[in-house]
PDB file of N, CA and C in Angstrom:
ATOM      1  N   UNK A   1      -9.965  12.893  16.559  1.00  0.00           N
ATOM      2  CA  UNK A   1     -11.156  12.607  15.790  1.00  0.00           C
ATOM      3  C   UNK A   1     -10.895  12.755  14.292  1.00  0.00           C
ATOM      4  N   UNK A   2     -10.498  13.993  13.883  1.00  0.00           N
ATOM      5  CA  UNK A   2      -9.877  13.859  12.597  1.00  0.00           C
ATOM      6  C   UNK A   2      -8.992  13.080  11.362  1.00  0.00           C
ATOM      7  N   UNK A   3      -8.418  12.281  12.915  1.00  0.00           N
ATOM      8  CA  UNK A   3      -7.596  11.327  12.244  1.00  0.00           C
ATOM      9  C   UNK A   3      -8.020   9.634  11.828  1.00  0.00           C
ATOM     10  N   UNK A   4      -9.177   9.897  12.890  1.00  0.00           N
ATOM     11  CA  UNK A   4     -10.096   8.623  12.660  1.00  0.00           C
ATOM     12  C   UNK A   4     -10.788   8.607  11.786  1.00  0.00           C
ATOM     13  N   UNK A   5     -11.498  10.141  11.163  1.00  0.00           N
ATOM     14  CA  UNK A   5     -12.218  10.157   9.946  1.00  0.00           C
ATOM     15  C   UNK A   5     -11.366   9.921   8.857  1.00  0.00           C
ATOM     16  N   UNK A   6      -9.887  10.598   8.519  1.00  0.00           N
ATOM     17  CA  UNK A   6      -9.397  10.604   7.335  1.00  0.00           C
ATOM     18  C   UNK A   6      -9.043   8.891   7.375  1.00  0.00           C
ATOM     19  N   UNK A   7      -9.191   7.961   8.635  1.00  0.00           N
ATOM     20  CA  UNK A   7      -8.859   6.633   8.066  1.00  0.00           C
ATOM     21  C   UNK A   7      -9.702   6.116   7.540  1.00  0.00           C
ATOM     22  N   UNK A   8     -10.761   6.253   8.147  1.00  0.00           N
ATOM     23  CA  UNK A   8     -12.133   5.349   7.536  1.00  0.00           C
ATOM     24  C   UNK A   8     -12.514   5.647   6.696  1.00  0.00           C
ATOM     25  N   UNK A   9     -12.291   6.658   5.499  1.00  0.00           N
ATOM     26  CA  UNK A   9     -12.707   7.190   4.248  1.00  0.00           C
ATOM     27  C   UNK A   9     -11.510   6.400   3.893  1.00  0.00           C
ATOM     28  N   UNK A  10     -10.286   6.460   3.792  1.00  0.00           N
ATOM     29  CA  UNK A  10      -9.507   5.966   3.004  1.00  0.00           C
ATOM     30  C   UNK A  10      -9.684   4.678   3.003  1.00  0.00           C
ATOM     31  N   UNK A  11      -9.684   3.978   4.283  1.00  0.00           N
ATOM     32  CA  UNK A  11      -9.890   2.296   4.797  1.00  0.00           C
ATOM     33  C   UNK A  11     -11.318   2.126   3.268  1.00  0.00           C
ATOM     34  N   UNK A  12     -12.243   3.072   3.458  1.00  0.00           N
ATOM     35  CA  UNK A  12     -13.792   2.706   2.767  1.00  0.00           C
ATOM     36  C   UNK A  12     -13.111   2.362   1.156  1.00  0.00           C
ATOM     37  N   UNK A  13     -12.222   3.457   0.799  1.00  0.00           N
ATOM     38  CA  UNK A  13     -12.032   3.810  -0.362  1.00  0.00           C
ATOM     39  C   UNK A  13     -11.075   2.668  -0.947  1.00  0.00           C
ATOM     40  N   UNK A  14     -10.325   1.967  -0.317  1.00  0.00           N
ATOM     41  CA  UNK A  14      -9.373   0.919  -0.392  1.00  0.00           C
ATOM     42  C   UNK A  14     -10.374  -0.496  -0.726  1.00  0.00           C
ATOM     43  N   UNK A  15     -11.475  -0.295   0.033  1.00  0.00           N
ATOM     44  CA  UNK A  15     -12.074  -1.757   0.471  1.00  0.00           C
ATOM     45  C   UNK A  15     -13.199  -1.531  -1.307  1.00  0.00           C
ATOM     46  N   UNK A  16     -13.694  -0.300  -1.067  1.00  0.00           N
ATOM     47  CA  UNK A  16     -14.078  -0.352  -2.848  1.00  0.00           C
ATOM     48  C   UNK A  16     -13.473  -0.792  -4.249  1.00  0.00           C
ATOM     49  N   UNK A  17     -12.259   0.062  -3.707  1.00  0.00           N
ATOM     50  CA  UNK A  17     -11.337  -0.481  -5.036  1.00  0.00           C
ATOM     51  C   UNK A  17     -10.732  -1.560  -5.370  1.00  0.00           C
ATOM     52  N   UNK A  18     -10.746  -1.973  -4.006  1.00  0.00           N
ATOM     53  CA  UNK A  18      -9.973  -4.312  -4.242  1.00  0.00           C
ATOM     54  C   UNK A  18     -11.910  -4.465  -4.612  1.00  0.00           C
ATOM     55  N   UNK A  19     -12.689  -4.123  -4.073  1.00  0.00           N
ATOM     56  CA  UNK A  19     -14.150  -4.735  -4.828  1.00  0.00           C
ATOM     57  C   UNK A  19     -14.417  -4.537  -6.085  1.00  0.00           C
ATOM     58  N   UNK A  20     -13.843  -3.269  -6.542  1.00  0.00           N
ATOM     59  CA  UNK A  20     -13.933  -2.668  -7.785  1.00  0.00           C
ATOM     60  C   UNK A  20     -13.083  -4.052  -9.264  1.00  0.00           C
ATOM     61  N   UNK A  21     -11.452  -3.933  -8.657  1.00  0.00           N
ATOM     62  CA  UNK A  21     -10.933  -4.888  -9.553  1.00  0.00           C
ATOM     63  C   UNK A  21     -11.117  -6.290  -8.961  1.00  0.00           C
ATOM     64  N   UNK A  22     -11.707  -6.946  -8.452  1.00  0.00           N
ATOM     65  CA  UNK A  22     -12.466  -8.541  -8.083  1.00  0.00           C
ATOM     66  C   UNK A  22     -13.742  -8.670  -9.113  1.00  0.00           C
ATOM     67  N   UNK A  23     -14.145  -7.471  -9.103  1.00  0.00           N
ATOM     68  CA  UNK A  23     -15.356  -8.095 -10.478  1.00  0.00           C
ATOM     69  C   UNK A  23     -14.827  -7.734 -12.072  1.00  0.00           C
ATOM     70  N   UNK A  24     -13.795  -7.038 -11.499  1.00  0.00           N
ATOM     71  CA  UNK A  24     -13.020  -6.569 -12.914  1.00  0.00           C
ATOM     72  C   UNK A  24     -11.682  -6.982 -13.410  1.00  0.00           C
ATOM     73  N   UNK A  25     -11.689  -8.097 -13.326  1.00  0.00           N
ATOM     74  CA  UNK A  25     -10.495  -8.960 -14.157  1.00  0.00           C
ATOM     75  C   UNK A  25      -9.419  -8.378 -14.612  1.00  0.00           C
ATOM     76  N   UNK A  26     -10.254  -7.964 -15.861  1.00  0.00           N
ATOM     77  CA  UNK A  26      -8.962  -7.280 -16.772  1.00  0.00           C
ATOM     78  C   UNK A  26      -8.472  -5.899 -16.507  1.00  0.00           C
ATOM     79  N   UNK A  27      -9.328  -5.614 -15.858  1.00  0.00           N
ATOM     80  CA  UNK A  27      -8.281  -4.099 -15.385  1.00  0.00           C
ATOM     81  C   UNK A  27      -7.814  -4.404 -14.122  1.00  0.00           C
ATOM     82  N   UNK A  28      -7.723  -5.517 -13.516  1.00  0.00           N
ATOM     83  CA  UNK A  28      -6.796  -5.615 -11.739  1.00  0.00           C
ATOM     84  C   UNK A  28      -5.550  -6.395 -13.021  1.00  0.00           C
ATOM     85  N   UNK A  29      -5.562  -6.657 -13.831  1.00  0.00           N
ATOM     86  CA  UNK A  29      -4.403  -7.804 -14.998  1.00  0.00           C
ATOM     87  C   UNK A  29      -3.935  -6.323 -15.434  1.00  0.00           C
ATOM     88  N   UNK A  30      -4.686  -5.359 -16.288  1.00  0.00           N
ATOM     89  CA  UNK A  30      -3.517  -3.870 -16.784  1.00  0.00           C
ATOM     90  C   UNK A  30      -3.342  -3.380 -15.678  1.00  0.00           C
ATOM     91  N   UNK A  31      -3.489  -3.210 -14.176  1.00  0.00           N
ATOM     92  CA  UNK A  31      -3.130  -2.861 -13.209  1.00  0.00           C
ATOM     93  C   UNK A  31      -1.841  -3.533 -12.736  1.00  0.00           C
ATOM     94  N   UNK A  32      -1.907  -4.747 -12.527  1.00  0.00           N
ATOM     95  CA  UNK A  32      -0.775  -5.661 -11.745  1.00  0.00           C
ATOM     96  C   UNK A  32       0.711  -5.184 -13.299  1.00  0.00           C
ATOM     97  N   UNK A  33       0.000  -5.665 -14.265  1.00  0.00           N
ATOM     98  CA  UNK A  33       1.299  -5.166 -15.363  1.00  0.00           C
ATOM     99  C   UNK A  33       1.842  -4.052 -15.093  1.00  0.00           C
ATOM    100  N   UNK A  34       1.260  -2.753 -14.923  1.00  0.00           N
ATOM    101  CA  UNK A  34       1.608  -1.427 -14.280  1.00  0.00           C
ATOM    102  C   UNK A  34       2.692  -1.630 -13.075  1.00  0.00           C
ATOM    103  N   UNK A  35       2.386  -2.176 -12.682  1.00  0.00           N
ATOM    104  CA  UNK A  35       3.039  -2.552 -11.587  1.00  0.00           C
ATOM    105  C   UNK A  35       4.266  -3.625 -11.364  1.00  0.00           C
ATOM    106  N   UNK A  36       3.986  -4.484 -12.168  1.00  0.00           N
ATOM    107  CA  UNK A  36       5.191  -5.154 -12.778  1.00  0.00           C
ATOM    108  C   UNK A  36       6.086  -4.283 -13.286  1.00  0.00           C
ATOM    109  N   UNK A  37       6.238  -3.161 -14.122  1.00  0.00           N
ATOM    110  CA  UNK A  37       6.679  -2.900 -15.600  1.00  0.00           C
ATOM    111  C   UNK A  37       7.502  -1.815 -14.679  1.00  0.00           C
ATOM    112  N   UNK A  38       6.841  -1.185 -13.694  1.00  0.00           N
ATOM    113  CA  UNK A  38       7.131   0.035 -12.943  1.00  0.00           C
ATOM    114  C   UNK A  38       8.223  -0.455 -11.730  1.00  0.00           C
ATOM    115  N   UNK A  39       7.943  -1.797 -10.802  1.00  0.00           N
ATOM    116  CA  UNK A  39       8.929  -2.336 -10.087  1.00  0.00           C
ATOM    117  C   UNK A  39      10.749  -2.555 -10.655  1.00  0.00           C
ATOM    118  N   UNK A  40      10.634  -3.259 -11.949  1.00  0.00           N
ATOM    119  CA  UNK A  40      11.016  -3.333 -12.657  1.00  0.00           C
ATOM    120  C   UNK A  40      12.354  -2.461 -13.084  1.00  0.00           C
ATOM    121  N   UNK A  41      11.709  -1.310 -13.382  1.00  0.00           N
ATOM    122  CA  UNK A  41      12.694  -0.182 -13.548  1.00  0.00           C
ATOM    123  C   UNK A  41      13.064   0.383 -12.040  1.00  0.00           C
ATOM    124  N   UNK A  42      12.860   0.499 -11.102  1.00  0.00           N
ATOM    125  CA  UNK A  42      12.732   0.470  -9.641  1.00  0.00           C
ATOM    126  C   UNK A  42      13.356  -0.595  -8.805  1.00  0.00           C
ATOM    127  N   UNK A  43      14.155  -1.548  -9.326  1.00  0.00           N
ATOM    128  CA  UNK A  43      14.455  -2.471  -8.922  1.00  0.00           C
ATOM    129  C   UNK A  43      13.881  -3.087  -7.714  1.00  0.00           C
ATOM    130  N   UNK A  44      12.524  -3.374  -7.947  1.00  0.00           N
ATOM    131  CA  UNK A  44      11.296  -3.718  -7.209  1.00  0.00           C
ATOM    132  C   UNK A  44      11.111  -2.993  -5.553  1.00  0.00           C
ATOM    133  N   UNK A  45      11.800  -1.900  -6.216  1.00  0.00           N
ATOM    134  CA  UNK A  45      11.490  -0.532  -5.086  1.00  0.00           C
ATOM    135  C   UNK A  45      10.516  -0.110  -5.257  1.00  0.00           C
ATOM    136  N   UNK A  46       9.555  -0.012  -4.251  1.00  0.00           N
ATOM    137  CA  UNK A  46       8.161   0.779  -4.411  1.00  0.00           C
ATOM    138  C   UNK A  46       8.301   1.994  -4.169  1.00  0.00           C
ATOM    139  N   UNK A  47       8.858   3.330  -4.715  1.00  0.00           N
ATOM    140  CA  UNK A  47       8.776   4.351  -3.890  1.00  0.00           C
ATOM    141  C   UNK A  47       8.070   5.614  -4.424  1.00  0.00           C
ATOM    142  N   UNK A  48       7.992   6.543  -3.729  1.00  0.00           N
ATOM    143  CA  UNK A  48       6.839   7.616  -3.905  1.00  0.00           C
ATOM    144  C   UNK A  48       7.054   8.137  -5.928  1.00  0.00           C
ATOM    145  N   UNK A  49       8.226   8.389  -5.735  1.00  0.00           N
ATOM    146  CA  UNK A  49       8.163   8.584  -7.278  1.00  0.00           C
ATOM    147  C   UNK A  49       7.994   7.295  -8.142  1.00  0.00           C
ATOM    148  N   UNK A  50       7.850   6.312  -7.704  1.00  0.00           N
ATOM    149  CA  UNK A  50       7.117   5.313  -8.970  1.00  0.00           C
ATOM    150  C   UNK A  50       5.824   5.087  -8.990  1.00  0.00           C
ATOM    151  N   UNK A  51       5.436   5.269  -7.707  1.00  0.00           N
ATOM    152  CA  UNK A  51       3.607   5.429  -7.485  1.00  0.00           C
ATOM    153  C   UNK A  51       3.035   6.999  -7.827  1.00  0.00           C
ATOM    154  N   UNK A  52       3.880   7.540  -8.198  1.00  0.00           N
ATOM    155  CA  UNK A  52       3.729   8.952  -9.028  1.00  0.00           C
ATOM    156  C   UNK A  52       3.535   8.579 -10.775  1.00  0.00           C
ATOM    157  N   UNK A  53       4.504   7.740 -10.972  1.00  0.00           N
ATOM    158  CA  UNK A  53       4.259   7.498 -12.258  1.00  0.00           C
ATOM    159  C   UNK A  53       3.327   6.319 -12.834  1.00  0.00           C
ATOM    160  N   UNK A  54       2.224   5.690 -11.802  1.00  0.00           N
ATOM    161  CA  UNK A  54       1.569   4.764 -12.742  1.00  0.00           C
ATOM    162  C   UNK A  54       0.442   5.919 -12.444  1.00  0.00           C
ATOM    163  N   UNK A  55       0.087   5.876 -13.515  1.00  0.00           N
ATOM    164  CA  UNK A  55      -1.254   6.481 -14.403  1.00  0.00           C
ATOM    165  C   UNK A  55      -2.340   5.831 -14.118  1.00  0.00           C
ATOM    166  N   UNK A  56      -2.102   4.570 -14.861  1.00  0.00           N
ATOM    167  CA  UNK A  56      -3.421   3.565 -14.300  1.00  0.00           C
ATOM    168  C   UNK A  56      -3.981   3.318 -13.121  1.00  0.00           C
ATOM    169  N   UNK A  57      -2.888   3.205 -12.046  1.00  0.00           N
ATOM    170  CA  UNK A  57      -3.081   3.189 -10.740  1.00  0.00           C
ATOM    171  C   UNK A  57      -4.297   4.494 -10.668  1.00  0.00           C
ATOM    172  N   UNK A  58      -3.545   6.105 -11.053  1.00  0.00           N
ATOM    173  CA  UNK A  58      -4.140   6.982 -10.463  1.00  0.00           C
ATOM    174  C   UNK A  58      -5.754   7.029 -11.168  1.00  0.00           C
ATOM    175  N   UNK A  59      -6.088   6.311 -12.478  1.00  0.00           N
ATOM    176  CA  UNK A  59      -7.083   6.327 -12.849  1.00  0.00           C
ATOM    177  C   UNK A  59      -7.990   5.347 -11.870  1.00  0.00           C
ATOM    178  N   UNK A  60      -7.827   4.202 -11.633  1.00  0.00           N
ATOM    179  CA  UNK A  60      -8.141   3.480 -11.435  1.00  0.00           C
ATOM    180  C   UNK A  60      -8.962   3.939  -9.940  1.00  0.00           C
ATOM    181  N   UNK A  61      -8.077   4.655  -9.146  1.00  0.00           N
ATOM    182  CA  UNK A  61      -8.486   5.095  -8.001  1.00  0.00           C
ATOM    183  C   UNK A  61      -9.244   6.702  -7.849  1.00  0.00           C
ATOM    184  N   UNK A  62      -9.193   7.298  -9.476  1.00  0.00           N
ATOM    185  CA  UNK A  62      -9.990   8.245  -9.562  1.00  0.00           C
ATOM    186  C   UNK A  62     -11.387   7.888 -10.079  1.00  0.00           C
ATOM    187  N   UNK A  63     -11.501   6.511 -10.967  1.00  0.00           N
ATOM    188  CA  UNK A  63     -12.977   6.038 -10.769  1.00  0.00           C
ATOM    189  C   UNK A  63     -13.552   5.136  -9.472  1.00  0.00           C
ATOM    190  N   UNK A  64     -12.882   4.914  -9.133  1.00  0.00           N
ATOM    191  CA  UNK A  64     -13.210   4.320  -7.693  1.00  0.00           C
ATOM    192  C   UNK A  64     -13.934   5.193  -6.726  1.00  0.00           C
ATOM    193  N   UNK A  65     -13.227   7.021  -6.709  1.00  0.00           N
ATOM    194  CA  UNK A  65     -13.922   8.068  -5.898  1.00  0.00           C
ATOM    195  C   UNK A  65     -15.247   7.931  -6.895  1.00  0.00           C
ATOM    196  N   UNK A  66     -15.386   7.825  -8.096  1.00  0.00           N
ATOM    197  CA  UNK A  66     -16.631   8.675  -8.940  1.00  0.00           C
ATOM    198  C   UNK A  66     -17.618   7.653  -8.833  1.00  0.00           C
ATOM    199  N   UNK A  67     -17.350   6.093  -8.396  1.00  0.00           N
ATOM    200  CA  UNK A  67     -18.412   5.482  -8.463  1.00  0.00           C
ATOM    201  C   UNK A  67     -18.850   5.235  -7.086  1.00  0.00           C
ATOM    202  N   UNK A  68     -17.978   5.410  -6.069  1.00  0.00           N
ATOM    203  CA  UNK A  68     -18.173   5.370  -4.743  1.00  0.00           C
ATOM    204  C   UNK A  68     -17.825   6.081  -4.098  1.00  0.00           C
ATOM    205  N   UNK A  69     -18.231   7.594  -4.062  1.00  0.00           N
ATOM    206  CA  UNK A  69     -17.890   8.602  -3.451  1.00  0.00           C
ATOM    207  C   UNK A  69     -17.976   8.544  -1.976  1.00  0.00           C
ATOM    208  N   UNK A  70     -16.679   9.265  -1.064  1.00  0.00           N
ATOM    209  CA  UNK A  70     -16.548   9.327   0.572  1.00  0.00           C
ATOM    210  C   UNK A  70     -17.399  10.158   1.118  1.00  0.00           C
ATOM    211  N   UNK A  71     -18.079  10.879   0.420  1.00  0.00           N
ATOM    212  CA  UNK A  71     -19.113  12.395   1.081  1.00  0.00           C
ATOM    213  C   UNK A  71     -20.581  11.533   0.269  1.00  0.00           C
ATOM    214  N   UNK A  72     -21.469  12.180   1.028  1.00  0.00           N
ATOM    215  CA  UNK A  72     -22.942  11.874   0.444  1.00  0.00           C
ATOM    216  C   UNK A  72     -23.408  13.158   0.593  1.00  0.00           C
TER     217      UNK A  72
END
């Protein structure tokens, strides 16, 4: 049961944040650059320490909790 809850909060929290940058242009554009810029040096390795280092990412998904919080 536990494991079904921690998906569907995250699944919720995922499905906000692609809704979040679809009405928001220019920050899914400084997002994808983040992500460009970061592959890049990574030789388009995605790995835990480069998703450590985008910032934007982690902002992006810390207003995502504040405008659509998983608890009521």
């Amino acid at each position: 049961m536990f494991f079904v809850a921690g998906y569907d909060t995250t699944a919720t929290t995922l499905a906000h944040a692609s809704y979040f940058l679809a009405l928001n242009p220019e920050i899914q554009n400084k997002l994808f650059a983040e992500l460009r810029e970061i592959l890049k040096k990574t030789e388009g390795e995605l790995t835990y320490e480069a998703l450590q280092r985008m910032k934007y990412l982690d902002n992006v998904i810390a207003e995502t909790l504040r405008l659509y919080p998983v608890t009521s």
